[in-house]
Protein backbone atom coordinates (compact mmCIF):
# COMPACT_ATOMS: atom_id res chain seq x y z
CA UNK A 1 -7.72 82.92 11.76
CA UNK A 2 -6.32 81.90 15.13
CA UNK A 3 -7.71 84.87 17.05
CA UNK A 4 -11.07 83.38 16.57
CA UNK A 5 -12.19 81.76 19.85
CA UNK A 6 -14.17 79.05 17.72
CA UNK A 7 -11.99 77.89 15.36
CA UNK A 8 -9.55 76.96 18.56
CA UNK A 9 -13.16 75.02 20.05
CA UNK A 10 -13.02 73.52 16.97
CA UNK A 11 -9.16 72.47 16.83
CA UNK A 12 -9.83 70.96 20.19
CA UNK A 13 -12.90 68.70 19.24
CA UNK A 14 -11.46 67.33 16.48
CA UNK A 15 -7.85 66.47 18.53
CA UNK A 16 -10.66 65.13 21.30
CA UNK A 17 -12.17 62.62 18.27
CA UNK A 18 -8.82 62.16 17.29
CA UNK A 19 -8.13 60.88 21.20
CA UNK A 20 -11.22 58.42 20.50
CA UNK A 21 -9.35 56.91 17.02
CA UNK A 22 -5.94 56.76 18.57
CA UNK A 23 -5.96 56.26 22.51
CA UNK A 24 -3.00 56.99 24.60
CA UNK A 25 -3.27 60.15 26.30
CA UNK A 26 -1.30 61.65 23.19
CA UNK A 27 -3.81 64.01 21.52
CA UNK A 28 -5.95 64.92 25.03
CA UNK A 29 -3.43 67.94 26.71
CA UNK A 30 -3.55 69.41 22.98
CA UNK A 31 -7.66 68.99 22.83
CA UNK A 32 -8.05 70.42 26.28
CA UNK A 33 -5.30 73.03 25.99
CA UNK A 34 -7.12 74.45 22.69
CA UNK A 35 -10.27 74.68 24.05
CA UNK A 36 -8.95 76.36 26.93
CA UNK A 37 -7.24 78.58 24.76
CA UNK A 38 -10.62 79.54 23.08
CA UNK A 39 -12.18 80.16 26.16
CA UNK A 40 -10.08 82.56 27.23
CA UNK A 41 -9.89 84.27 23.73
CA UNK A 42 -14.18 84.20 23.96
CA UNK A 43 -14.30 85.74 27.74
CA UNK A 44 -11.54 88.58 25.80
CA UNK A 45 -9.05 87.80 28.61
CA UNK A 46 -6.95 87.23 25.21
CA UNK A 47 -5.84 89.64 22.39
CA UNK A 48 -5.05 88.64 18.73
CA UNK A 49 -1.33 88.36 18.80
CA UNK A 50 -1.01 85.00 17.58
CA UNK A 51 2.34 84.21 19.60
CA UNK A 52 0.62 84.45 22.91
CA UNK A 53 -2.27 82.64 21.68
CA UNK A 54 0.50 79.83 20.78
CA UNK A 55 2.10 80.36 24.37
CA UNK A 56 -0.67 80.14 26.18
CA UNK A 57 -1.82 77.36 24.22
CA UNK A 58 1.40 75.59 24.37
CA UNK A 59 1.04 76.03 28.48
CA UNK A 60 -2.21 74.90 28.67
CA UNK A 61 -1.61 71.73 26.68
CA UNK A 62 1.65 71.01 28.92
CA UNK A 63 -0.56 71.38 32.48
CA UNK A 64 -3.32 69.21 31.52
CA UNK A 65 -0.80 66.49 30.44
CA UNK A 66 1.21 66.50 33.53
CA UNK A 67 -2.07 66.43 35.54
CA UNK A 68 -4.05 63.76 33.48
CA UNK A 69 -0.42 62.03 33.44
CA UNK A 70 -0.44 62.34 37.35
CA UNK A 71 -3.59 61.41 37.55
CA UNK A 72 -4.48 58.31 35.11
CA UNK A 73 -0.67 57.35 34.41
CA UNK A 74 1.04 54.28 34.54
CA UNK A 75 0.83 52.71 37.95
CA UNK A 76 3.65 51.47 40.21
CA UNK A 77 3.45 47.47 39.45
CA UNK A 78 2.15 47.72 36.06
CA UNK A 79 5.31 47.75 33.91
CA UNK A 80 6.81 44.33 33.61
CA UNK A 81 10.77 44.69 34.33
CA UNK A 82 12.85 41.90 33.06
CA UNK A 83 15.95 41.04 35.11
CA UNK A 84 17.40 37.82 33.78
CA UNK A 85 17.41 36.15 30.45
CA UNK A 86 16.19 33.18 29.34
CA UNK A 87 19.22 32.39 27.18
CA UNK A 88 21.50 32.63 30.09
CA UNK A 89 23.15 29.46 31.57
């Protein structure tokens, strides 16, 4: 089932809706990462072994995080760092 190229479009739509529901940048490397994984299974550059299917996938998934993390992460200033307590005398 996995060597289908739209069944992995699929997979990635419904992680992209998922996205929607539950925003964070959690479910949008695996989205993008399966639908790059069925392109590449559609244009035959992939065989059916599933465990390079999961490899590449699993690659895919990892760049597109690090570059959407690089990209629309959290920004120097925006995290609020406590140094002192209020309870302290």
């Amino acid at each position: 089932m996995l060597s289908i190229w739209w069944v992995w479009v699929v997979g990635g739509l419904a992680l992209g809706v998922l996205e929607m529901l539950v925003p964070g940048f959690v479910f949008v490397g695996f989205a993008t990462g399966a639908i790059i994984t069925g392109g590449l299974v559609w244009l035959g550059v992939l065989g059916s072994s599933v465990p390079v299917l999961l490899v590449v996938f699993a690659i895919s998934s990892l760049l597109v995080w690090i570059v959407l993390r690089k990209a629309l992460g959290i920004r120097r200033g925006q995290i609020k760092r406590i140094d002192r307590d209020i309870n302290d005398n």
